[in-house]
Protein backbone atom coordinates (compact mmCIF):
# COMPACT_ATOMS: atom_id res chain seq x y z
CA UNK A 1 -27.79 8.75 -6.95
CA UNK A 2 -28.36 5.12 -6.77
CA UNK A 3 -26.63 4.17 -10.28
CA UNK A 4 -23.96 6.72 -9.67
CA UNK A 5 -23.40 4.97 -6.53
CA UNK A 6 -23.55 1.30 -8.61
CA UNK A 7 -21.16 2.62 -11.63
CA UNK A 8 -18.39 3.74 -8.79
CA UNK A 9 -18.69 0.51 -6.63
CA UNK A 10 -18.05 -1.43 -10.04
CA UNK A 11 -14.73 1.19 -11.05
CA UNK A 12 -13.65 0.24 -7.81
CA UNK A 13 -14.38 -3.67 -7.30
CA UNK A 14 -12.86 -3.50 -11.49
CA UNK A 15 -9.70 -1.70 -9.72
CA UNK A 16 -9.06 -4.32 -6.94
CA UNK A 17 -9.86 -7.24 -9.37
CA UNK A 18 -7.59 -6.17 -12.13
CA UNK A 19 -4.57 -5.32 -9.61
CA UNK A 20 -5.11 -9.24 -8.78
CA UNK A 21 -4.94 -10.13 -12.31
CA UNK A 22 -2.08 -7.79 -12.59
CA UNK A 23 -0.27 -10.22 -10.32
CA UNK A 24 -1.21 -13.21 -12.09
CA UNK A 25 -4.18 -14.17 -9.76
CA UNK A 26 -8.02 -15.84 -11.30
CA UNK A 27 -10.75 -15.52 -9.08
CA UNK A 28 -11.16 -19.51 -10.74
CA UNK A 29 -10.88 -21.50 -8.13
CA UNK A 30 -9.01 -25.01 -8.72
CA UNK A 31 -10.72 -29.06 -9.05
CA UNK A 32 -10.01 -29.03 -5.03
CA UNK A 33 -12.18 -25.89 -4.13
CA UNK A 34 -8.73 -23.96 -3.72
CA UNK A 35 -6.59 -21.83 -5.39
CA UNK A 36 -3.63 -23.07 -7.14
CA UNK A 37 -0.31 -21.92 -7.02
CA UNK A 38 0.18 -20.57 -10.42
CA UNK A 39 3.79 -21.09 -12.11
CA UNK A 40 3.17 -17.51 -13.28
CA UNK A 41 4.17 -16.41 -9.39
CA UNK A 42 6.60 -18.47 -8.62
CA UNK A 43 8.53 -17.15 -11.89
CA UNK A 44 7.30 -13.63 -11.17
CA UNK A 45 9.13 -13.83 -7.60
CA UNK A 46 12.16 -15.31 -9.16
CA UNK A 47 12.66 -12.52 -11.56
CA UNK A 48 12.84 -9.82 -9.11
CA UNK A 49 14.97 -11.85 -6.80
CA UNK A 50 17.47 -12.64 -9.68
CA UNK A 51 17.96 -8.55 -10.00
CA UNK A 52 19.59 -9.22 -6.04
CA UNK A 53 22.99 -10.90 -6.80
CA UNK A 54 24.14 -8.17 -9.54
CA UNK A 55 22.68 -5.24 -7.49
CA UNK A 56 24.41 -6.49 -4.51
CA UNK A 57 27.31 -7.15 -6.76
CA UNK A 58 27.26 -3.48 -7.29
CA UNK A 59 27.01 -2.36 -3.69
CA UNK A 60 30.00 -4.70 -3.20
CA UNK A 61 32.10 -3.67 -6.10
CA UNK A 62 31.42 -0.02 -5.06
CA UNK A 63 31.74 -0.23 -1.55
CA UNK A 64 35.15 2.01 -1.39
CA UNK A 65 32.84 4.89 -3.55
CA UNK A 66 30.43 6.16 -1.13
CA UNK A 67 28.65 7.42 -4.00
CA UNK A 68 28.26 5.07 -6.11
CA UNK A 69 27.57 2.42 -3.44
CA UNK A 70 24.43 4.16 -1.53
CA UNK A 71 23.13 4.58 -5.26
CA UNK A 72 22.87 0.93 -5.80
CA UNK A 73 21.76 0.18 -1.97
CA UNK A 74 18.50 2.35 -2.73
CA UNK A 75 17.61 0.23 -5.68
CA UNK A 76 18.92 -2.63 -3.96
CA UNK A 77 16.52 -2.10 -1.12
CA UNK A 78 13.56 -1.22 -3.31
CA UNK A 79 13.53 -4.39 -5.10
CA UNK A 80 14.31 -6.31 -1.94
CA UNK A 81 10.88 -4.74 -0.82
CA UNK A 82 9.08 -6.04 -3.59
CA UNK A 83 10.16 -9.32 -2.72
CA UNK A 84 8.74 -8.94 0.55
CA UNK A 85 5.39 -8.20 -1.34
CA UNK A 86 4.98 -11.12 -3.83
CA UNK A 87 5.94 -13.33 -1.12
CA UNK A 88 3.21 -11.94 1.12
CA UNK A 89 0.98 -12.13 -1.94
CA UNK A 90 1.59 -15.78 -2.87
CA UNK A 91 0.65 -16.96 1.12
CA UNK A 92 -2.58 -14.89 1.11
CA UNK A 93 -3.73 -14.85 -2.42
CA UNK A 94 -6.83 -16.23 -1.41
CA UNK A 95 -7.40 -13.86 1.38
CA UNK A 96 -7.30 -11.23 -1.32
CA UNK A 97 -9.96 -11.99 -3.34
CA UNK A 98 -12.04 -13.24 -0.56
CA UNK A 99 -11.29 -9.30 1.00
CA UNK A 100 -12.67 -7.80 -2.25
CA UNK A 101 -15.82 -10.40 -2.32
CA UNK A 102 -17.03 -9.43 1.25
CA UNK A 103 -16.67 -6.00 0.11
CA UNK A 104 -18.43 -6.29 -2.67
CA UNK A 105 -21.34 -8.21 -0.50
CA UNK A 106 -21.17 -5.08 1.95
CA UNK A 107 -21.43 -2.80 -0.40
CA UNK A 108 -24.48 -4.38 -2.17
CA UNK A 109 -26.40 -4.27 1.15
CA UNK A 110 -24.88 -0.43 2.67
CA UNK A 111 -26.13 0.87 -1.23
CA UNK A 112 -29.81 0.38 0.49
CA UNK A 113 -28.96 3.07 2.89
CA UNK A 114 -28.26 5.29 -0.14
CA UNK A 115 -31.65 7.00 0.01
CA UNK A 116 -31.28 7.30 3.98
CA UNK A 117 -28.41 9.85 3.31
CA UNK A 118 -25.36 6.88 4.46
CA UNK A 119 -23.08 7.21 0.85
CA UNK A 120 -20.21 6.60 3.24
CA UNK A 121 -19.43 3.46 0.85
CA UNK A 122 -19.96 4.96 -2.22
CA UNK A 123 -18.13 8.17 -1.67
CA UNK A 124 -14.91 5.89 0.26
CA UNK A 125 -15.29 3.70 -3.29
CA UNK A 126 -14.54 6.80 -5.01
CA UNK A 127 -12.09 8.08 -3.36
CA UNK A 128 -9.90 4.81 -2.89
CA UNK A 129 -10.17 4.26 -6.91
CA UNK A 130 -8.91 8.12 -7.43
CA UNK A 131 -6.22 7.29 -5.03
CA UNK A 132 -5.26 3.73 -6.44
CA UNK A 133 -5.02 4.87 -10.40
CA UNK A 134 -3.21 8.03 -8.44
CA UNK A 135 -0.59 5.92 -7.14
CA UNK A 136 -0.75 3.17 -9.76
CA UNK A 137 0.66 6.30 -12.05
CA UNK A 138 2.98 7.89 -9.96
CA UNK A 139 5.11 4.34 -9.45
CA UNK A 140 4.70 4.08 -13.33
CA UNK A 141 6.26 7.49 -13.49
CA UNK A 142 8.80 6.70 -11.52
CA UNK A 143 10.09 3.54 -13.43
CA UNK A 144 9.46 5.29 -16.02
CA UNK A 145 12.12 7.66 -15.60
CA UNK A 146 14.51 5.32 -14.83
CA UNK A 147 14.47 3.82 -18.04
CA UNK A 148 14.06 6.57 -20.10
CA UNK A 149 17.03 8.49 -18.61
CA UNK A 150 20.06 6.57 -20.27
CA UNK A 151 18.03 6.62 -23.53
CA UNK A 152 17.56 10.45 -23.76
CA UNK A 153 21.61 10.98 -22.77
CA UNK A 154 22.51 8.65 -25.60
CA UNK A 155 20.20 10.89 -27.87
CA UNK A 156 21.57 13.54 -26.44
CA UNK A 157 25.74 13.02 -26.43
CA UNK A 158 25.19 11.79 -30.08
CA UNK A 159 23.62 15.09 -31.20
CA UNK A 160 25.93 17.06 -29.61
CA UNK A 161 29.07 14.58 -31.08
CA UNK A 162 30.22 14.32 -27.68
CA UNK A 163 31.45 10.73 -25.92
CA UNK A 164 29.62 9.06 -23.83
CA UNK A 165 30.18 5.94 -21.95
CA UNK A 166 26.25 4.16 -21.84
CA UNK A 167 24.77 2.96 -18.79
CA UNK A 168 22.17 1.00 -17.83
CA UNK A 169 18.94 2.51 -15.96
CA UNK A 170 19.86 1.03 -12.88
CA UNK A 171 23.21 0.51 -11.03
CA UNK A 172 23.88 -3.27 -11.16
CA UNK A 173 26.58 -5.28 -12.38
CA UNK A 174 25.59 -8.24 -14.91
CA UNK A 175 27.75 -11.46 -15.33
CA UNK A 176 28.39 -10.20 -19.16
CA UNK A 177 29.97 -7.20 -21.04
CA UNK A 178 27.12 -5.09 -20.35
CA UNK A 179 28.80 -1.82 -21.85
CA UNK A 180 28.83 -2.96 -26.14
CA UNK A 181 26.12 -4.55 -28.18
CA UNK A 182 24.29 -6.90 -27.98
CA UNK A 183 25.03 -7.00 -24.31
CA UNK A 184 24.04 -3.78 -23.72
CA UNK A 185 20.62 -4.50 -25.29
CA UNK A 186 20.19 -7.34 -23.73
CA UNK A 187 20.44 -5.93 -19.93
CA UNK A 188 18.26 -2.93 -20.68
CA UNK A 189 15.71 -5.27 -21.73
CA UNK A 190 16.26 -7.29 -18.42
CA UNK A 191 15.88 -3.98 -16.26
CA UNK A 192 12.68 -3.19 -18.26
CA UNK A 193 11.07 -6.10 -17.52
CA UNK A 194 12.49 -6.43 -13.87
CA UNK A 195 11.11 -3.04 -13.58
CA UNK A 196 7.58 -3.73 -14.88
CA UNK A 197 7.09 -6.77 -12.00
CA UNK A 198 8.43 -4.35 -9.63
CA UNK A 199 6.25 -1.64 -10.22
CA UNK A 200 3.04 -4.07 -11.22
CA UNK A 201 3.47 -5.67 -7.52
CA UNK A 202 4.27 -2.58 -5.31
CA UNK A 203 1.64 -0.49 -6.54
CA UNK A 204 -0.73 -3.21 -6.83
CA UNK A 205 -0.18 -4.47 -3.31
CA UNK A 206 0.21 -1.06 -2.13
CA UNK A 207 -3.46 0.18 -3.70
CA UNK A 208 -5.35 -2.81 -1.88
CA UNK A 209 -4.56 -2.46 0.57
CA UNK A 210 -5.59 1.92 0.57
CA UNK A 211 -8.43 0.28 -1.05
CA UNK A 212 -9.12 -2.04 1.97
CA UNK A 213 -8.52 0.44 4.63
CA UNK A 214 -10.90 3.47 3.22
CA UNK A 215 -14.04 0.88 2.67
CA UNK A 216 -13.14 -0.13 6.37
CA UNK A 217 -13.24 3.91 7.49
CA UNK A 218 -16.42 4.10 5.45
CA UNK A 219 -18.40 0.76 6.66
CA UNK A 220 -17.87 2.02 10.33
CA UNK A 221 -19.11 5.48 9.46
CA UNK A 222 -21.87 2.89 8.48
CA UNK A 223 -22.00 1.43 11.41
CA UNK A 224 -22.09 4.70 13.49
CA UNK A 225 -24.91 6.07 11.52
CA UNK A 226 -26.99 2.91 12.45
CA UNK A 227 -26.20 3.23 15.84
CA UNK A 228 -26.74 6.65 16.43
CA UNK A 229 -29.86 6.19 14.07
CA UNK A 230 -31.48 3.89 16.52
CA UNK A 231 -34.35 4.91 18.42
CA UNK A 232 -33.87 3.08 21.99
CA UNK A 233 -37.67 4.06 23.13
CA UNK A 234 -39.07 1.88 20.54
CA UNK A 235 -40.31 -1.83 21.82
CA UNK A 236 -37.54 -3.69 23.24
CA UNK A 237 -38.26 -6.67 20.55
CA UNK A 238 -37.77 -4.50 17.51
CA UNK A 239 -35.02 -2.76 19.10
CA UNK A 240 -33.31 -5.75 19.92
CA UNK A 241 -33.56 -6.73 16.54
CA UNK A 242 -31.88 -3.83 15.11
CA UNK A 243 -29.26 -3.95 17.29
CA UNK A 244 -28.26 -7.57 16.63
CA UNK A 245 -27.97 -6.70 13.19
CA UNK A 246 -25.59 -3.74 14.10
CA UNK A 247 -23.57 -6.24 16.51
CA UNK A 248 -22.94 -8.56 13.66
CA UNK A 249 -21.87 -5.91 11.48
CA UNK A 250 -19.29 -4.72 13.97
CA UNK A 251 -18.23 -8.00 14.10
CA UNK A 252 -17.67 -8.71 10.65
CA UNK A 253 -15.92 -5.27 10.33
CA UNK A 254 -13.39 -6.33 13.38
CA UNK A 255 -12.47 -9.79 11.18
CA UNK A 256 -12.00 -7.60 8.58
CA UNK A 257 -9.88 -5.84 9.99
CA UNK A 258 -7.53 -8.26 11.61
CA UNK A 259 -7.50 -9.76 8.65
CA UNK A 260 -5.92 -7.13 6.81
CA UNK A 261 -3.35 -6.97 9.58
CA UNK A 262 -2.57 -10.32 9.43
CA UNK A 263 -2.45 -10.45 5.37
CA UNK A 264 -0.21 -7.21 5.93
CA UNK A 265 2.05 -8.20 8.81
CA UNK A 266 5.21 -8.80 6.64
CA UNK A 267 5.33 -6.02 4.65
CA UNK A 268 3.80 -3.62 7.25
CA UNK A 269 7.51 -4.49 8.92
CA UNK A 270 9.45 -4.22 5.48
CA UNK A 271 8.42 -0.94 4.50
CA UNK A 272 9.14 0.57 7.59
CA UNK A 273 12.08 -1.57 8.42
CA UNK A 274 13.64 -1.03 4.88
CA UNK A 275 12.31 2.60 4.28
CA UNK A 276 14.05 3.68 7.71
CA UNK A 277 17.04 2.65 6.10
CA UNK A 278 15.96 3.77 2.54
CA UNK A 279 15.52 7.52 3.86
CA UNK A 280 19.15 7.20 5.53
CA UNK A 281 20.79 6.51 1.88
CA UNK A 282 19.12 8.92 0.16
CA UNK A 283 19.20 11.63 2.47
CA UNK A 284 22.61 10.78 2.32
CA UNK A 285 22.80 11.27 -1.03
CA UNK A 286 20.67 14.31 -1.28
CA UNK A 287 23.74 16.35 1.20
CA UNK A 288 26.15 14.90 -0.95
CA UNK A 289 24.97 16.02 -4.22
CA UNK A 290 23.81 19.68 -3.41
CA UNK A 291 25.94 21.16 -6.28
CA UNK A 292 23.75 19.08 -8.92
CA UNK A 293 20.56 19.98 -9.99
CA UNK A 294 19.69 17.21 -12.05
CA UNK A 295 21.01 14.83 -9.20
CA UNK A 296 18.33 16.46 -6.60
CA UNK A 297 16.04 16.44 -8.69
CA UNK A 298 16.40 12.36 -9.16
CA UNK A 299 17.24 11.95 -5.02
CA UNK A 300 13.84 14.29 -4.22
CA UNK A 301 11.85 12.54 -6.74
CA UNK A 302 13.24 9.18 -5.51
CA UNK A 303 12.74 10.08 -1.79
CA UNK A 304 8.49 11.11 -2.28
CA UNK A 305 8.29 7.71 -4.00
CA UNK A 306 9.40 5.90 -1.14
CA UNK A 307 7.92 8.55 1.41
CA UNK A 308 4.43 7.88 -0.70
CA UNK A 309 4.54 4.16 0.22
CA UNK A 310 4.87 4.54 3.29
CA UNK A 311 1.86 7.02 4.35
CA UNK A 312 -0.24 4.97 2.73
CA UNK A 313 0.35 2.26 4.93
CA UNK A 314 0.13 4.95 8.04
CA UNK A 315 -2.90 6.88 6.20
CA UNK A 316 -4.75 3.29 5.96
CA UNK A 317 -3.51 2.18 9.96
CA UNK A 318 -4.72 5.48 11.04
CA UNK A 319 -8.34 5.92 9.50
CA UNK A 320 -8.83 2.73 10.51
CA UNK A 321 -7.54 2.87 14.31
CA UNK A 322 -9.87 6.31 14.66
CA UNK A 323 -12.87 4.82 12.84
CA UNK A 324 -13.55 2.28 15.00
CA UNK A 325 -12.68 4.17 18.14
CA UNK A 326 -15.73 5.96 17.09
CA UNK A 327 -18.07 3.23 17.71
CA UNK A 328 -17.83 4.21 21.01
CA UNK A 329 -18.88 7.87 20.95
CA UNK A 330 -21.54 6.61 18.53
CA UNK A 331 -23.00 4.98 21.55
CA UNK A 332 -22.72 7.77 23.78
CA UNK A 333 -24.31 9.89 21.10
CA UNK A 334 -27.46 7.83 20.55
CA UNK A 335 -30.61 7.88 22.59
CA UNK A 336 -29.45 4.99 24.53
CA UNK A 337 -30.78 6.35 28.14
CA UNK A 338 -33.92 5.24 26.71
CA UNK A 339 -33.32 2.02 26.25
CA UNK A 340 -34.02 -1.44 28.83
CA UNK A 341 -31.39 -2.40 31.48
CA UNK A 342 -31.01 -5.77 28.51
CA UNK A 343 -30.46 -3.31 26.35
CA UNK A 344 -28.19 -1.16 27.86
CA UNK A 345 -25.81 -4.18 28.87
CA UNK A 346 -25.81 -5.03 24.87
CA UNK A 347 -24.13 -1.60 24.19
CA UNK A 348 -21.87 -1.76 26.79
CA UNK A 349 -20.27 -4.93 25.47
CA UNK A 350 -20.16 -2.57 22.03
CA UNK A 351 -18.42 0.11 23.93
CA UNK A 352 -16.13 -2.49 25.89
CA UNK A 353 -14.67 -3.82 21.85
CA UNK A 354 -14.62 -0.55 20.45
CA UNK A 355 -12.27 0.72 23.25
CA UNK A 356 -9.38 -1.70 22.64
CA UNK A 357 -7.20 -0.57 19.30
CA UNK A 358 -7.57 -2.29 15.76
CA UNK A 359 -4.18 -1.59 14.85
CA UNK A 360 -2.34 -2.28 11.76
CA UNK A 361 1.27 -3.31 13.05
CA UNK A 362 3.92 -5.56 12.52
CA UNK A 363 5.88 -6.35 15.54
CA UNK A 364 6.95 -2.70 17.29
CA UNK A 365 6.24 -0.89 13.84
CA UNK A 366 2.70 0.57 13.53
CA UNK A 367 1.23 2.13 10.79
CA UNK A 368 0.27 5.14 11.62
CA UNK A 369 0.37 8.91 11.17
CA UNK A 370 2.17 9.46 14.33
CA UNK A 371 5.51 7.14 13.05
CA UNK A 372 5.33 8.27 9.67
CA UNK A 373 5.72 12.40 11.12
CA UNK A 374 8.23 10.99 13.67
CA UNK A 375 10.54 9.04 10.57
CA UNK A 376 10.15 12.16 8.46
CA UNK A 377 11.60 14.09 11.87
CA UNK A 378 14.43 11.59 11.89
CA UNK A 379 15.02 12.29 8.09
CA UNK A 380 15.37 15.60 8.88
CA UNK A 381 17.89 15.13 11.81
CA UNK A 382 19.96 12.81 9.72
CA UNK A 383 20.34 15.69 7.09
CA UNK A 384 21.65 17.98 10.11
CA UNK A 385 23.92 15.55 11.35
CA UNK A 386 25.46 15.08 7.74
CA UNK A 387 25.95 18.49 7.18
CA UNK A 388 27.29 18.81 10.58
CA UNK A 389 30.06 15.96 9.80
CA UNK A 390 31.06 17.67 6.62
């Protein structure tokens, strides 16, 4: 138990460290004790912002096609999210590592508990490095498809002898003659690699942070174990003991926690602020396209991609916000009528902090499974009122 317990902590502390490396970022600190900020993310961020001016070129050249127009907004606003992430990235790129160190640290002294029956940390590690190469391959997949599309049709129209005017794999307009060679070549080869930062970042960003949230849900199931696993009628000196080692451990988990919300504040508010009106476009696009299968098919596929993101973020918020809510009952559920007055006054300063909400929000957007079912409600209204229009 104990080395299958050591082999998944390192698949998952492996995970977190080679999404950081994914995004350009050494655990090396610099001369000054600090890290550097690497030229490697300053170009990485202004790639993917150079993609905005000929997808917003798009928008604007399209904006009497409905159509056409909402197609390039979706990308448009997808990439636009991204940005919000490597910014986010390149202010707390410190905080990132140091988030994956003082989980490592926590781990190394919860695996002690193994024997005990705990393997709350070990089985959360598990899960969150299932989940992370999960949604590491569905974004691939995604991006994938984008670029493969216009390649297959090419193959395709030239087998069947048929013309066919190429495209690129997403709708932008470039300041050359995109449409013959070499220009053609040459702006497929700038999607690709416009595409491969925006998918490296999101679902690098995006996993931490899963990552980050399910070893917080697991090290307060920790927590509550200890308390409950406290025996309050043993001396008050060796109780007391215990119990200030559970009191710093709910404090460290609470810094933790905030922050991850502070690390996450930005794009917390740009997913939900842009995938509000991400789900508008598309739904948008879904009514309008009913007649094409191939076209749903892209819009549905599209939609669960963005949909995905976004419960993570709520999924994460929400374990979170319940797990240490917990801490209270914990309390309750111990032996703590046994314990001395001192004592007792100790645990209600314990139930006093676990009673006010560790919430991970940005401004009035909070992530958690309550907005995310009352978005997808709104999704489904807006695909009423469309229909209702036309």
């Amino acid at each position: 138990m104990a080395h299958t317990s050591t082999r998944t902590s390192t698949s998952i502390f492996k995970l977190q460290e080679y999404c950081l490396r994914a995004m350009g970022h050494s655990h090396e600190p610099d001369s000054s004790g600090g890290w550097a900020l690497s030229l490697k993310h300053v170009v990485s961020l202004l790639f993917a912002a150079s993609a905005q001016y000929p997808l917003i070129h798009n928008v604007v050249h399209h904006r009497n096609d409905m159509e056409l127009a909402t197609a390039g907004l979706s990308v448009l606003l997808t990439n636009l999210l991204t940005l919000f992430k490597i910014a986010t990235f390149l202010v707390y790129k410190q905080d990132f590592w140091r988030m994956i160190q003082s989980f490592r640290q926590m781990h190394q002294q919860s695996s002690r508990n193994v024997g005990d029956g705990y393997g709350y940390v070990a089985e959360a590690n598990k899960v969150a490095s299932l989940l992370g190469r999960a949604y590491f391959i569905s974004c691939a997949a995604t991006g994938l498809y984008f670029m493969v599309s216009p390649i297959l049709k090419i193959i395709a129209n030239s087998w069947l002898g048929t013309t066919y005017v190429r495209e690129l794999p997403m709708p932008l307009r470039l300041p050359f003659n995109y449409v013959d060679s070499p220009g053609y070549e040459i702006g497929f080869v700038y999607i690709l690699l416009v595409t491969i930062v925006v998918v490296t970042y999101a679902s690098a960003v995006d996993g931490l942070f899963i990552s980050f949230a399910i070893n917080l849900r697991a090290h307060f199931q920790t927590l509550q174990r200890d308390i409950r696993a406290t025996d309050f009628a043993l001396p008050e000196q060796q109780v007391q003991e215990g119990l200030k080692d559970v009191v710093d451990y709910h404090v460290r988990l609470l810094s933790l926690s905030k922050l991850l919300r502070v690390m996450y504040t930005p794009i917390v508010f740009g997913q939900f602020f842009i995938t509000s009106m991400q789900v508008g476009v598309i739904i948008y696009q879904l009514v309008t396209n009913m007649d094409s299968v191939m076209a749903l098919l892209v819009y549905v596929s599209f939609l669960g991609s963005i949909m995905l993101q976004l419960f993570i973020y709520c999924y994460g918020g929400e374990i979170i916000k319940v797990e240490s809510h917990r801490v209270d009952v914990a309390v309750q559920l111990s032996n703590w009528y046994q314990a001395t007055p001192k004592l007792r006054r100790s645990l209600a300063f314990i139930i006093l902090r676990s009673q006010r909400d560790v919430l991970i929000k940005a401004g009035f957007y909070e992530a958690s499974l309550g907005n995310f079912v009352a978005i997808c409600r709104a999704a489904l209204s807006f695909i009423t009122l469309i229909k209702s229009i036309e």
